[in-house]
Protein backbone atom coordinates (compact mmCIF):
# COMPACT_ATOMS: atom_id res chain seq x y z
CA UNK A 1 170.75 -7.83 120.69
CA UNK A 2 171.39 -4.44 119.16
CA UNK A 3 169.30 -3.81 115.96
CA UNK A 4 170.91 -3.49 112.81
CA UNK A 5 172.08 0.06 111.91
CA UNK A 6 170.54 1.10 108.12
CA UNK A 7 172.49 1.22 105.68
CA UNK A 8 171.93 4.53 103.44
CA UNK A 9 172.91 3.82 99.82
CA UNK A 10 173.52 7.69 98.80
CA UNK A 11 176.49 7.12 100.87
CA UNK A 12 177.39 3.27 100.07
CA UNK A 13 176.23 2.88 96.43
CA UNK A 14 178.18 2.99 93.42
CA UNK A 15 178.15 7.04 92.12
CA UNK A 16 177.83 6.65 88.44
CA UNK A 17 174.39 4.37 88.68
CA UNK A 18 173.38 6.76 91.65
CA UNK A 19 173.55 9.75 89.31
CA UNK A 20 172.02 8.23 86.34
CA UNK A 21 169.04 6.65 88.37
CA UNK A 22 168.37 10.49 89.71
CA UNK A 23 169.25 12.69 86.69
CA UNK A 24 166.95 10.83 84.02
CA UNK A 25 163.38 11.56 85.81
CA UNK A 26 165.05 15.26 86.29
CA UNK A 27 165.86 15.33 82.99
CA UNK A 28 162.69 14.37 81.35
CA UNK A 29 160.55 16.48 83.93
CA UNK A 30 163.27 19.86 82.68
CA UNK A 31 163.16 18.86 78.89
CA UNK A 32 159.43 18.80 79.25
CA UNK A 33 159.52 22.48 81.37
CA UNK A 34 161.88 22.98 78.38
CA UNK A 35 159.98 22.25 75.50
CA UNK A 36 156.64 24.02 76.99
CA UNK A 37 158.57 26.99 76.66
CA UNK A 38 159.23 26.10 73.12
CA UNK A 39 155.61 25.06 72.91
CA UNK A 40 154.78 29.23 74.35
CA UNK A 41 157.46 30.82 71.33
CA UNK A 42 155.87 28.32 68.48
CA UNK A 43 152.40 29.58 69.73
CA UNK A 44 153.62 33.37 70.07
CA UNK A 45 155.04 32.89 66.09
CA UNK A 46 151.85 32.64 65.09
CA UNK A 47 151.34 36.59 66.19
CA UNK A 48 155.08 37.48 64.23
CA UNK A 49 158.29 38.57 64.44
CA UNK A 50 157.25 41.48 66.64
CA UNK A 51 155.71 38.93 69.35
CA UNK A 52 159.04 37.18 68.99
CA UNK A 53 161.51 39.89 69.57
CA UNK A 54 158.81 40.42 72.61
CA UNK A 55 159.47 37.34 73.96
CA UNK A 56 163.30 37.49 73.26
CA UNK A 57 162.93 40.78 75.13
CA UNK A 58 160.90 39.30 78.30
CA UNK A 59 162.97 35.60 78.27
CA UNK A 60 165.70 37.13 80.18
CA UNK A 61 163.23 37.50 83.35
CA UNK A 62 161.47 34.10 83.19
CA UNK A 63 165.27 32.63 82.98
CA UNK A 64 166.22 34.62 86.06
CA UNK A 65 163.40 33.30 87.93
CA UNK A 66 163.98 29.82 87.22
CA UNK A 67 166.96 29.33 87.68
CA UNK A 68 166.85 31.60 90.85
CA UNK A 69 163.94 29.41 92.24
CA UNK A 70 164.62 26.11 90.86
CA UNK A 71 168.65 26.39 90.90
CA UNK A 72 170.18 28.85 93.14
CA UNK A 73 167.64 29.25 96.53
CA UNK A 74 166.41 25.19 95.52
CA UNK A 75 170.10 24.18 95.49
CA UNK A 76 170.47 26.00 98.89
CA UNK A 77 167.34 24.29 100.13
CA UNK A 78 168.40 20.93 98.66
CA UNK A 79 172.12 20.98 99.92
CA UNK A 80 170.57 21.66 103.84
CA UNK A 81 168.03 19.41 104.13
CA UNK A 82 170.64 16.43 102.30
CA UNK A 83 172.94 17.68 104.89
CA UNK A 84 170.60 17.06 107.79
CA UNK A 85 169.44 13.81 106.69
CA UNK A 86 173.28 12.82 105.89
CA UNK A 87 174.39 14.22 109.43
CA UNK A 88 171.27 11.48 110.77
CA UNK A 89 169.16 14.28 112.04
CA UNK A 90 165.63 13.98 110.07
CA UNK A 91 163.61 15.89 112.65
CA UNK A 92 166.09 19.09 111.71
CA UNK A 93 165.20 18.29 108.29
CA UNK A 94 161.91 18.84 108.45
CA UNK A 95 162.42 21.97 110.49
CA UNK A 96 164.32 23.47 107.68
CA UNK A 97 161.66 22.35 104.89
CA UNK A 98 158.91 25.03 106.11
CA UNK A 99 161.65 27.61 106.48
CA UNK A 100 162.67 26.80 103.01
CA UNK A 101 158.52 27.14 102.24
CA UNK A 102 158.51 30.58 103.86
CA UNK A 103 161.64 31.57 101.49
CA UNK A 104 160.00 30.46 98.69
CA UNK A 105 156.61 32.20 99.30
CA UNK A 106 158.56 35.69 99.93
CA UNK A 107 160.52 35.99 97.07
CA UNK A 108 157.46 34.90 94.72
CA UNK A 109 155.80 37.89 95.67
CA UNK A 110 158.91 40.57 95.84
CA UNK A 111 159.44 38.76 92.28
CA UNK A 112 155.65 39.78 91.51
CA UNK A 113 155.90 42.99 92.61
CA UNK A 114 159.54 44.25 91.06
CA UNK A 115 157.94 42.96 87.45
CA UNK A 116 154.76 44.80 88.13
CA UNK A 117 156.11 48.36 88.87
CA UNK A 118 159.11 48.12 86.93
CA UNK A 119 159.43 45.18 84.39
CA UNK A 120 158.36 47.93 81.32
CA UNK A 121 161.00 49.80 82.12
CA UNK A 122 163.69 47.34 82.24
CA UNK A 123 162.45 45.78 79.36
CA UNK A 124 162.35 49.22 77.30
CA UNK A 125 166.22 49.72 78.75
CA UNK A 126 167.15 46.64 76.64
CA UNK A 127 165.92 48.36 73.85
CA UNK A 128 162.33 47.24 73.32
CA UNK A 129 160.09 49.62 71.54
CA UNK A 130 157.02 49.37 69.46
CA UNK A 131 154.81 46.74 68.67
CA UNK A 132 158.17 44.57 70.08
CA UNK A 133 157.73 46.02 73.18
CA UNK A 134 153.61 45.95 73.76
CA UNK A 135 154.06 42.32 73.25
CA UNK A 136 156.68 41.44 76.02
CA UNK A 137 154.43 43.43 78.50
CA UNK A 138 151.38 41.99 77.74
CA UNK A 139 153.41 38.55 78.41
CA UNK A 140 154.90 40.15 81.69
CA UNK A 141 151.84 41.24 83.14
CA UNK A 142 149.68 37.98 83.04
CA UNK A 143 152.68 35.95 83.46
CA UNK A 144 154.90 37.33 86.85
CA UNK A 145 151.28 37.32 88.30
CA UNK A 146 152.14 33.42 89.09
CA UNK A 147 155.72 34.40 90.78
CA UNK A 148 154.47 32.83 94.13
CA UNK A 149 153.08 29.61 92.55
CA UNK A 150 156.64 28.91 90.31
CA UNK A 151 158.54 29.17 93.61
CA UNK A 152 156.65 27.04 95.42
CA UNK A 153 156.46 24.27 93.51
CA UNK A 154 160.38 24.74 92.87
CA UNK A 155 161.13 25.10 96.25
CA UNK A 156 158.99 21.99 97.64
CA UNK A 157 160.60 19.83 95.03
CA UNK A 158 164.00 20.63 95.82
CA UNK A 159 162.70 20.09 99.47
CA UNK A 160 161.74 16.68 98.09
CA UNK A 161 164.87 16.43 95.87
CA UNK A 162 167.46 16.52 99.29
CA UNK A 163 165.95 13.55 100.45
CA UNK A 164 167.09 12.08 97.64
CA UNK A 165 163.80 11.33 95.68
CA UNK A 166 163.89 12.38 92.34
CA UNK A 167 160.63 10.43 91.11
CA UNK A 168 157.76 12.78 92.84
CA UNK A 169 159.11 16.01 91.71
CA UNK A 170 160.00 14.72 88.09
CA UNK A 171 156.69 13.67 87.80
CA UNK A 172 154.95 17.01 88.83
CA UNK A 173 157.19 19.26 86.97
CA UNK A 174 156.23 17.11 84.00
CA UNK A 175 152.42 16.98 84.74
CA UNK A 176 153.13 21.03 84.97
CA UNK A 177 154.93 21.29 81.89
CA UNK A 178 151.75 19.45 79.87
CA UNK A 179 149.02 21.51 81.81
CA UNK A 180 151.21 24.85 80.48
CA UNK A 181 151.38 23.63 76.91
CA UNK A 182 147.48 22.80 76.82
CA UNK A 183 146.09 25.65 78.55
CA UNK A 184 148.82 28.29 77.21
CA UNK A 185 147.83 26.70 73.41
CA UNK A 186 143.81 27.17 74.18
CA UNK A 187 144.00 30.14 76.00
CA UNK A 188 146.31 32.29 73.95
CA UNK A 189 145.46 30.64 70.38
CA UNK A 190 141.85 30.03 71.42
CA UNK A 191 141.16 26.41 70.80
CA UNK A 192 137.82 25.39 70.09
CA UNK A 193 135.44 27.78 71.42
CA UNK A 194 137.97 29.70 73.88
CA UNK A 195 138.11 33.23 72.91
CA UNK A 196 142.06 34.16 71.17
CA UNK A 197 143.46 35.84 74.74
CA UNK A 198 147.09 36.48 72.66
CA UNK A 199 150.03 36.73 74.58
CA UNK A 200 148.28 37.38 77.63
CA UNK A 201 146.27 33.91 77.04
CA UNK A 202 149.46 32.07 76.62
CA UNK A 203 151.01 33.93 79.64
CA UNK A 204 147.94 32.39 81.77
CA UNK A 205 148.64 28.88 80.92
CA UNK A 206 151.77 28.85 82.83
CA UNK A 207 150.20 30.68 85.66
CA UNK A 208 147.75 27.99 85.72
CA UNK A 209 149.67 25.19 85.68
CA UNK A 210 151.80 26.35 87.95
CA UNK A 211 149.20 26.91 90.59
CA UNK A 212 148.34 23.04 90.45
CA UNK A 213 151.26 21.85 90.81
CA UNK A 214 151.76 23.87 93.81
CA UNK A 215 148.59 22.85 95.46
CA UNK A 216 149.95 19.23 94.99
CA UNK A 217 153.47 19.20 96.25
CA UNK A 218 152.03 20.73 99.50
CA UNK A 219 149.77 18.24 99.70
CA UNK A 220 152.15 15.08 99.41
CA UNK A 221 154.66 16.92 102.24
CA UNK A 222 151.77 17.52 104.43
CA UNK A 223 150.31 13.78 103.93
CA UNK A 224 153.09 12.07 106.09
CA UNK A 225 153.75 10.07 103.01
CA UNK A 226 157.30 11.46 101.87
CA UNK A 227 160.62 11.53 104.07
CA UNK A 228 160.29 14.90 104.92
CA UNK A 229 156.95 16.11 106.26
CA UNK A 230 155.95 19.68 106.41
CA UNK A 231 154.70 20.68 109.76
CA UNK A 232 153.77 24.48 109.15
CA UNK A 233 151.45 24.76 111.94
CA UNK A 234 153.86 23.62 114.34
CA UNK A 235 157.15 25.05 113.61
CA UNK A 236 158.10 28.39 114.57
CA UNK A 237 160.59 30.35 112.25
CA UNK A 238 164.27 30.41 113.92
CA UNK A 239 167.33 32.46 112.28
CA UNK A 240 169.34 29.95 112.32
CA UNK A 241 167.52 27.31 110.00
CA UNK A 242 166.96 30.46 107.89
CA UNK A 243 170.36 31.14 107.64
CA UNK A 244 171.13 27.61 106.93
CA UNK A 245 169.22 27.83 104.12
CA UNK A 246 170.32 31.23 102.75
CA UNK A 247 174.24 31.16 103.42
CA UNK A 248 174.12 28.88 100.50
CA UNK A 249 171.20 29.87 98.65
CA UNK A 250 171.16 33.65 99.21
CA UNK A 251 175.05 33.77 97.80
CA UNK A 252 174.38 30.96 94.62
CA UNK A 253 171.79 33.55 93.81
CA UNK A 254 173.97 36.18 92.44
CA UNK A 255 175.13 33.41 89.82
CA UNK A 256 171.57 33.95 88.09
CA UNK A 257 171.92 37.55 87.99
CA UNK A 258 175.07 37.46 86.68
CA UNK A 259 174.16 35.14 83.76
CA UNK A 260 171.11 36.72 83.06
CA UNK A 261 172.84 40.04 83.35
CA UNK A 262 175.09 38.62 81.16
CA UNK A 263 171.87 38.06 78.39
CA UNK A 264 171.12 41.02 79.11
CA UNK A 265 173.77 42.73 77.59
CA UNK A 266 174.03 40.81 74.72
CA UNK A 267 170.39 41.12 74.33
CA UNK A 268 170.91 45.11 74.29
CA UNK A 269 173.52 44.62 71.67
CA UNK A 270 171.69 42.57 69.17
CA UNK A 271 168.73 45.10 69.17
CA UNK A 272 170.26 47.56 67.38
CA UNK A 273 170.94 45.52 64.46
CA UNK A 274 167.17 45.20 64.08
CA UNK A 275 163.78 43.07 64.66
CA UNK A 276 165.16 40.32 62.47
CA UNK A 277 168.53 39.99 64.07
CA UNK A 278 166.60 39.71 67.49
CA UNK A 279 164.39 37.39 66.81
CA UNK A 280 166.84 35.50 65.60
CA UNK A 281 168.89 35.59 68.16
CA UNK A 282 165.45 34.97 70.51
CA UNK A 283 165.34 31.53 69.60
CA UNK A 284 168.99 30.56 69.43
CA UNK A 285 168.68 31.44 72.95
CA UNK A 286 165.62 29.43 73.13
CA UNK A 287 168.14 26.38 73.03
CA UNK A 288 170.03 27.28 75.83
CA UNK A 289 166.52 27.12 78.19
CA UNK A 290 166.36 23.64 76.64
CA UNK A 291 170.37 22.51 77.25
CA UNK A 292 170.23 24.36 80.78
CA UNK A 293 168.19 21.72 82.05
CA UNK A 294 170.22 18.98 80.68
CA UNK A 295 172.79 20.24 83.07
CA UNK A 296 170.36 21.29 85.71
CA UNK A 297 169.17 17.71 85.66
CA UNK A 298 172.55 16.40 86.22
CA UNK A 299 173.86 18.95 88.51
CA UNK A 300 170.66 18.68 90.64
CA UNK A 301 171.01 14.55 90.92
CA UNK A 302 174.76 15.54 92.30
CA UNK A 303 173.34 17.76 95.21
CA UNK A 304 172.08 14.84 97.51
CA UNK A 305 174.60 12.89 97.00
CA UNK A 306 177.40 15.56 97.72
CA UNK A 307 175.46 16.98 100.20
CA UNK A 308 174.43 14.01 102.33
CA UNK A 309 178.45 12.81 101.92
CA UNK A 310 179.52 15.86 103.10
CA UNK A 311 177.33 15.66 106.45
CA UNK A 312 178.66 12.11 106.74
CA UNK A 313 182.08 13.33 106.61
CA UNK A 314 182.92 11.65 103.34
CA UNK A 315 184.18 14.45 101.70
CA UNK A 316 186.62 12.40 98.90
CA UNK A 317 183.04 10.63 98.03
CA UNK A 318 181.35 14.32 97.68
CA UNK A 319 184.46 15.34 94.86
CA UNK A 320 183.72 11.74 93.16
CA UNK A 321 180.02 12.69 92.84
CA UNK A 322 180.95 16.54 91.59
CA UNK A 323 183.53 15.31 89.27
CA UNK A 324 181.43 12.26 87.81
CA UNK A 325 178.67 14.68 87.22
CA UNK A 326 180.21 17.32 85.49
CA UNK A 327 182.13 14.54 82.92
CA UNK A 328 178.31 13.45 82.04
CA UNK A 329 176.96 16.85 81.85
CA UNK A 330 179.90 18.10 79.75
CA UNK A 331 179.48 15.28 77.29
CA UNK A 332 175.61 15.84 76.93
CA UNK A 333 176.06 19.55 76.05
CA UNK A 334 178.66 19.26 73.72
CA UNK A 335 176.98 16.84 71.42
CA UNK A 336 174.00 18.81 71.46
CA UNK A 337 175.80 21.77 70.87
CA UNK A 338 177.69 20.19 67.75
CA UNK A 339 174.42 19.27 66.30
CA UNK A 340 172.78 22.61 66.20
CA UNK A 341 176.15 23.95 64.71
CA UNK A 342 176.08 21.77 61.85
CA UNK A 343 172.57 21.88 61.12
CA UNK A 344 171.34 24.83 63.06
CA UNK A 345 168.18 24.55 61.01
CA UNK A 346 166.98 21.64 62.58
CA UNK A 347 166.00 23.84 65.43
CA UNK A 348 165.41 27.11 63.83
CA UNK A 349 162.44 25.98 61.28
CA UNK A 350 160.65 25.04 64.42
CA UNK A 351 159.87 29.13 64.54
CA UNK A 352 160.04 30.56 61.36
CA UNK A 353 160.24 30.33 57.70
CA UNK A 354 161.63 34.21 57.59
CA UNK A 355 165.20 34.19 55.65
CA UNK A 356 166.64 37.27 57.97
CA UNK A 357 165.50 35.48 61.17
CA UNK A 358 167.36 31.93 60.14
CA UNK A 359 170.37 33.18 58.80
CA UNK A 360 170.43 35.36 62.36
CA UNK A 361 170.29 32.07 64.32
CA UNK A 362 172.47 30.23 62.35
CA UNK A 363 175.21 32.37 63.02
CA UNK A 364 174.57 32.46 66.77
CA UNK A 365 174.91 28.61 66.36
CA UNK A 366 177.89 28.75 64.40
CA UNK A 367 180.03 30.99 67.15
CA UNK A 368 178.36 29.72 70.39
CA UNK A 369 177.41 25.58 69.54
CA UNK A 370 180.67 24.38 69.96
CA UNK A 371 181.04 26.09 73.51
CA UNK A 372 177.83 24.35 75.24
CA UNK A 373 179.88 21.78 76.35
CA UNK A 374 181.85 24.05 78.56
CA UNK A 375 178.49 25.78 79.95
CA UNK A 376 177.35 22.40 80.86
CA UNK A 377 181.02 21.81 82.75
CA UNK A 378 180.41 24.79 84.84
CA UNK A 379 176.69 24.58 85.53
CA UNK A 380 177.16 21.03 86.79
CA UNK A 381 180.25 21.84 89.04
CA UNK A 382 177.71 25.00 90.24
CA UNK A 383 174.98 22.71 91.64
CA UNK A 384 177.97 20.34 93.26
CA UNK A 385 179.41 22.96 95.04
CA UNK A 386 175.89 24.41 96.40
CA UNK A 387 175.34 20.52 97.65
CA UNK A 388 178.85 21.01 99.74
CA UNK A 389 177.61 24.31 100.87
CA UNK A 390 180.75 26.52 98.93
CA UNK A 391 178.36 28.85 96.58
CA UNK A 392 180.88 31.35 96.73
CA UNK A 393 183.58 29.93 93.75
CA UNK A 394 181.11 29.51 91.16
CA UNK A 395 179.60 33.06 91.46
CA UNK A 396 183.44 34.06 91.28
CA UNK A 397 183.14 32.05 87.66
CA UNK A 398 180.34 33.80 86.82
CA UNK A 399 182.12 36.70 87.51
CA UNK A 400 184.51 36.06 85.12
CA UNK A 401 182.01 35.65 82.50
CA UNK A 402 180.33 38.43 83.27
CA UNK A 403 183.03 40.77 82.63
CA UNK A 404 184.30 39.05 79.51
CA UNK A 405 181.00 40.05 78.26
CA UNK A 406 180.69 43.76 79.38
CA UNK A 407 183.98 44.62 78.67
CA UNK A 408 183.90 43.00 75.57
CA UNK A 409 180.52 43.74 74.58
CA UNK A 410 181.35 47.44 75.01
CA UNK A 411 184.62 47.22 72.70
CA UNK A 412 183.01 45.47 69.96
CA UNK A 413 179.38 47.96 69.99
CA UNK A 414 182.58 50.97 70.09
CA UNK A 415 184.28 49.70 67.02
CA UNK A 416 180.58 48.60 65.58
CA UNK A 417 181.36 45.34 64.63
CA UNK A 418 178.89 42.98 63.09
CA UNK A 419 176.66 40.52 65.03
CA UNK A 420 178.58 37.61 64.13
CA UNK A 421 181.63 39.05 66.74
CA UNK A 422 178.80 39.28 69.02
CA UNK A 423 177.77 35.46 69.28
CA UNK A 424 181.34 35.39 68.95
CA UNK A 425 181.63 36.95 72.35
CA UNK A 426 178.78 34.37 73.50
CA UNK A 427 181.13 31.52 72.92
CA UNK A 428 184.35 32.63 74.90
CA UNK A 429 182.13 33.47 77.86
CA UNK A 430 181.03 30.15 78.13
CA UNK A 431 184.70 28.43 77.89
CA UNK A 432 185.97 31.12 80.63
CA UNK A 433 182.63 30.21 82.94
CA UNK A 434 183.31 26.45 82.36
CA UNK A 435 187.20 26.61 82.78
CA UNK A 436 187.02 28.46 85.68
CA UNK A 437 184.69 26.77 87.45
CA UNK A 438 186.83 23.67 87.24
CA UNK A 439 189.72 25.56 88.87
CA UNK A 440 188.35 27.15 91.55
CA UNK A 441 186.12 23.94 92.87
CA UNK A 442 189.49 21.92 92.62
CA UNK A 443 191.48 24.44 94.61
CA UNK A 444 188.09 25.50 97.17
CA UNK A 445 188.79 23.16 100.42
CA UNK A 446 185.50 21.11 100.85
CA UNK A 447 186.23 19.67 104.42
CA UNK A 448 186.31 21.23 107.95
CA UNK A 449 189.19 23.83 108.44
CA UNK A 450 192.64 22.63 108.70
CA UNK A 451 191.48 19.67 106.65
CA UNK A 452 192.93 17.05 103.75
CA UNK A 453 190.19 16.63 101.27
């Protein structure tokens, strides 16, 4: 008699439940990556608005390699090994878990070593000078020391995350996120009898933190304990498992650049209306690092279950997930973002008391709040399509965005119009991302070639 065949419920269960069970762990490990950051700016506001604009001036990079480590490469990593495991072929699963390692581990330290030689300069080309500017490297040079750690521990737990367990790496990114907001407090505020280490000190705590969590993560996937186990000794690196990984991941990581090239810009453009104006616009932005992982969360809970339907062949059961995911993350934004337009300053009193600096943020609020909700639409559908290994539509979305903001960043600085046009501008990027997204993911095929889906 023929043993029963498993039954695996990422590809039987009901979607909405499925979703909600793996987003909320996500989202309380991202809020809490979210809020040490907020932790880092309240500590830096103790130095002033020059260590502010510093870290408005440095956020940019941090952001890029997040979302490049966690998001773009870790959605690559996740969508292959969900793939694998969806296609019933664990042992290539593992195989493609240390290549995913080796990724990870290579682009930490080219990360390290383009902020080391050149992150001054690129932070001076956005306009930083002074006091503003000594800060942001003094932040940069302790901080991008840690490159290799961050991607680790965000590539192993999107390793973890494709096999469609949520709980581990929730739980370590949150154990992270506490160790950075302790030992960035002590060492950069110097608690108790810790000598005051500044920006540099609060720089460390992240490094830190980081470097545990790391240690961990390799530890569980070496133990034999998880459903993927990480056999480095024994697995030599092939092209083709590398290429798995990065056809996905390689292309999804352009999206970062753009949207960070994107804050970029309007980070440029904001300077020259002054310290107070950045700042201010420094911690509006601070927001966004704490709604991106609302719709990380939620996108990342959709990659599994895309991705393992779409190795199963169930590709109408992939577009439920993507769809159902993006309605949740849509509706999460855009409350959050009505809030903070109506009383932008229950967020912005968490930095500052300075009249310039709130009235700065408020306006940002006022143009860009009501647009989250489209940001969250897009970001959602991003991580969706990286699970059904199509990168390419999204980036063409960012695209979109990207040039919205250039070409209308440059009219508006040419007719010098005031920084309310500006965070203007911030607002109609985000309904073009969002918008477009949505068309181009309904109208991208899914399925084999020649295929309904």
């Amino acid at each position: 008699m023929n043993a029963p065949v498993a039954v695996n419920p990422l590809l039987t269960g009901p979607i909405l439940p499925l979703l909600l069970r793996f987003a909320l762990p996500n989202m309380v490990a991202m809020l809490a990556a979210a809020l040490a950051a907020i932790a880092e700016t309240s500590y830096v506001g103790y130095f002033g608005a020059s260590a502010l604009a510093g870290m408005a001036l440095v956020f940019p990079f941090v952001m890029l390699q997040t979302m490049m480590s966690a998001g773009a490469m870790g959605g690559g990593v996740s969508s292959a090994v969900s793939r694998a495991l969806g296609a019933g072929d664990p042992d290539r699963a593992n195989l493609l878990a240390v290549h995913a390692l080796w990724i990870g581990v290579s682009l930490g330290l080219v990360f390290m070593l383009v902020m080391a030689l050149w992150g001054a300069a690129m932070m001076s080309a956005l306009g930083g000078q002074g006091e503003a500017l000594a800060q942001a490297v003094a932040y940069c040079e302790v901080a991008f020391l840690g490159s290799v750690f961050v991607w680790v521990v965000n590539t192993l737990s999107s390793v973890i995350r494709g096999s469609g367990n949520m709980k581990v790496p929730s739980v370590t990114l949150f154990v992270v996120a506490v160790l950075q907001v302790l030992a960035g407090g002590a060492l950069g505020l110097g608690w108790g009898p810790l000598p005051q280490l500044g920006m540099q000190g609060v720089a460390a705590g992240g490094v830190l933190a980081n470097l545990g969590g790391a240690v961990f993560l390799w530890a569980y996937l070496t133990s034999g304990k998880a459903k993927i186990t990480l056999l480095v000794r024994s697995t030599a690196l092939e092209p083709r498992h590398l290429l798995d990984i990065l056809r996905v991941g390689a292309v999804a990581c352009i999206s970062p650049f753009q949207t960070v090239l994107t804050i970029l810009i309007l980070t440029r453009l904001v300077a020259t209306f002054g310290t107070e104006a950045l700042a201010g616009y420094g911690i509006g932005t601070r927001l966004e690092f704490l709604l991106v992982p609302i719709a990380f969360a939620v996108g990342v809970a959709s990659v599994p279950l895309v991705g393992m339907a779409i190795g199963a062949g169930d590709i109408a059961r992939a577009r439920r997930a993507a769809w159902t995911a993006a309605a949740v993350a849509t509706a999460a934004l855009g409350v959050l973002g009505l809030i903070v337009t109506w009383v932008p300053v229950a967020w912005t009193l968490l930095y500052t008391q300075d009249p310039a600096v709130l009235a700065s943020a408020a306006s940002y609020f006022l143009w860009a709040g009501p647009f989250y909700a489209f940001f969250g639409l897009g970001l959602s559908l991003y991580f969706s399509s990286l699970g059904a290994g199509k990168a390419v539509g999204p980036v063409i979305a960012g695209t979109l965005r990207l040039l919205v903001v250039a070409i209308g960043g440059w009219l508006l600085a040419s007719w010098q119009s005031p920084a309310w046009m500006i965070f203007a501008l911030v607002g109609s990027g985000m309904a073009i991302y969002g918008l477009s997204t949505v068309l181009i993911v309904h109208y991208t095929p899914w399925g084999p070639a020649g295929s309904k889906d």
